[in-house]
C-alpha atoms as a PDB file:
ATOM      1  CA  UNK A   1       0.000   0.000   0.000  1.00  0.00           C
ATOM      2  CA  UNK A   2       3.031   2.255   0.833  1.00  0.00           C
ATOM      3  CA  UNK A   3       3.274   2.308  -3.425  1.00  0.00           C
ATOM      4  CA  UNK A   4      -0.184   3.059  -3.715  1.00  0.00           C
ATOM      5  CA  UNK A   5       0.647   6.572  -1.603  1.00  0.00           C
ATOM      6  CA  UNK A   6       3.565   7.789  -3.853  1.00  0.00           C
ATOM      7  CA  UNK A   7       1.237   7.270  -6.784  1.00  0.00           C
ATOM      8  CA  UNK A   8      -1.365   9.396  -5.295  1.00  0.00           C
ATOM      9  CA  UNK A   9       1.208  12.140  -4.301  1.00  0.00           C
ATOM     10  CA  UNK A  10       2.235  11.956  -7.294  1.00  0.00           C
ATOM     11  CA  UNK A  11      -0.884  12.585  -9.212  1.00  0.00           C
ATOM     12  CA  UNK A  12      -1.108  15.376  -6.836  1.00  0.00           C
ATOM     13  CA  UNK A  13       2.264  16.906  -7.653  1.00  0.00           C
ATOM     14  CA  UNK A  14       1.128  16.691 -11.574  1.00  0.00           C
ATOM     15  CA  UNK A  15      -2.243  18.433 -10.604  1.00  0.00           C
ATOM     16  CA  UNK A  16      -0.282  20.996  -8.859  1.00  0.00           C
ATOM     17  CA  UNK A  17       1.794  21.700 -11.754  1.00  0.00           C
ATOM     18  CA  UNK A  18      -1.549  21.480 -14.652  1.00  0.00           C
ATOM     19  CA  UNK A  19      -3.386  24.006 -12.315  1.00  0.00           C
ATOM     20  CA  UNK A  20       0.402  26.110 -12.170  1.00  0.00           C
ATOM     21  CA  UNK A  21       0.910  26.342 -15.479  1.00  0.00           C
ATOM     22  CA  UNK A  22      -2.349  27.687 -15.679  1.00  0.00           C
ATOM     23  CA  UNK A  23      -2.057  30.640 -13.139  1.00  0.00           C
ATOM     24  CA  UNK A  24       1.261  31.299 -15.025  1.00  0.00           C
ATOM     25  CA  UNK A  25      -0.048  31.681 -18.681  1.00  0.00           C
ATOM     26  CA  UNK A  26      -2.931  32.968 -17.714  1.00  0.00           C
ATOM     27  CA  UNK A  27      -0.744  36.006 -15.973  1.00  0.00           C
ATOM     28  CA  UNK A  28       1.189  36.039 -18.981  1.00  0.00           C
ATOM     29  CA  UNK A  29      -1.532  36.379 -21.424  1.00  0.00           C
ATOM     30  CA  UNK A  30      -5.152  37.143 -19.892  1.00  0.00           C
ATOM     31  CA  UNK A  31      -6.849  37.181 -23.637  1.00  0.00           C
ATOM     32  CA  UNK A  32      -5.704  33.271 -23.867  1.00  0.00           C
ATOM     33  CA  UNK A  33      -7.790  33.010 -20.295  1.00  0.00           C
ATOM     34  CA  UNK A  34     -10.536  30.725 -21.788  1.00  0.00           C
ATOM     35  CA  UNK A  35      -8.492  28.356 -23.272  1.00  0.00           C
ATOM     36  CA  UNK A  36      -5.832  27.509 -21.180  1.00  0.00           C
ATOM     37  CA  UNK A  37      -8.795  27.305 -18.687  1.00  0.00           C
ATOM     38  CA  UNK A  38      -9.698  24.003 -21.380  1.00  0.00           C
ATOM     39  CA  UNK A  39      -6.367  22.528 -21.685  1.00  0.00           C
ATOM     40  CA  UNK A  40      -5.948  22.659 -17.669  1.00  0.00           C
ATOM     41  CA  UNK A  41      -8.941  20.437 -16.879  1.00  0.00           C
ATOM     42  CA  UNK A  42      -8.192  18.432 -20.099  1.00  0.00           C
ATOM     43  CA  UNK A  43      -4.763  17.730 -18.544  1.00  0.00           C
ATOM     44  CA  UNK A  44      -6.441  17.067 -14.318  1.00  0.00           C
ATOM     45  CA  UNK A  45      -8.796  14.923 -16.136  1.00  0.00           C
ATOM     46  CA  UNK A  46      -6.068  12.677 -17.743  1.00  0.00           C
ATOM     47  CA  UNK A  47      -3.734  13.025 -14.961  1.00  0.00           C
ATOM     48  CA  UNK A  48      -6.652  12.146 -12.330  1.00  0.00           C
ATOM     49  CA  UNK A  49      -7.354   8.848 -14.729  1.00  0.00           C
ATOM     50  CA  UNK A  50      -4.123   7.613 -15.147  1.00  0.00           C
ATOM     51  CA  UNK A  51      -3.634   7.510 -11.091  1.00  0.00           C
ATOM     52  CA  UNK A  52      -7.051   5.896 -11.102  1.00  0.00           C
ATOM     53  CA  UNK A  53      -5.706   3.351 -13.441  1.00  0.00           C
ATOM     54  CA  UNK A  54      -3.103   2.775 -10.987  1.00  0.00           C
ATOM     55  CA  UNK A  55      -4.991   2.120  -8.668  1.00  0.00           C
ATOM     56  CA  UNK A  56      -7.443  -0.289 -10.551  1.00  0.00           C
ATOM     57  CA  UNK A  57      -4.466  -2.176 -11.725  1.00  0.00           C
ATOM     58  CA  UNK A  58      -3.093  -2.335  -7.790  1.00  0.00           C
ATOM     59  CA  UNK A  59      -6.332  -3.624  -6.446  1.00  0.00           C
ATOM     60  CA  UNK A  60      -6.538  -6.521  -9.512  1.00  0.00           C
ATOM     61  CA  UNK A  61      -3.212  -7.455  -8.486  1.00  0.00           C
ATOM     62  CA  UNK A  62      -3.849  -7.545  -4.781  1.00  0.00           C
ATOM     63  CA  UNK A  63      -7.209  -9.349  -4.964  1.00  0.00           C
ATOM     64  CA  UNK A  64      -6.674 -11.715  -8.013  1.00  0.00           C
ATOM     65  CA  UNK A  65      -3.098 -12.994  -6.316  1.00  0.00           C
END
């Protein structure tokens, strides 16, 4: 389970950065506001899956071993 916890920190870490990036261009360049605003919850949508897949994949390995 200790595995399972640096995969969720590190999906956090990546949302951290999405959401970062965000605040950054979007200080850079207010007129682009609407769609970096698309492309940051395009990339927390795939980040938040592919920890979910982790964790889909952990629990099939747990339970089917």
């Amino acid at each position: 389970m200790l595995l399972h916890a640096a995969k969720c920190i590190g999906a956090g870490i990546d949302i951290g950065t999405v959401f970062g990036a965000l605040v950054l261009g979007t200080s850079r360049n207010l007129s682009l506001k609407d769609e970096l605003f698309k492309m940051a919850v395009l990339g927390f949508a795939l980040t938040e899956a592919i920890a979910l897949f982790a964790l889909m994949i952990e629990f099939l390995i747990l339970f089917a071993l």
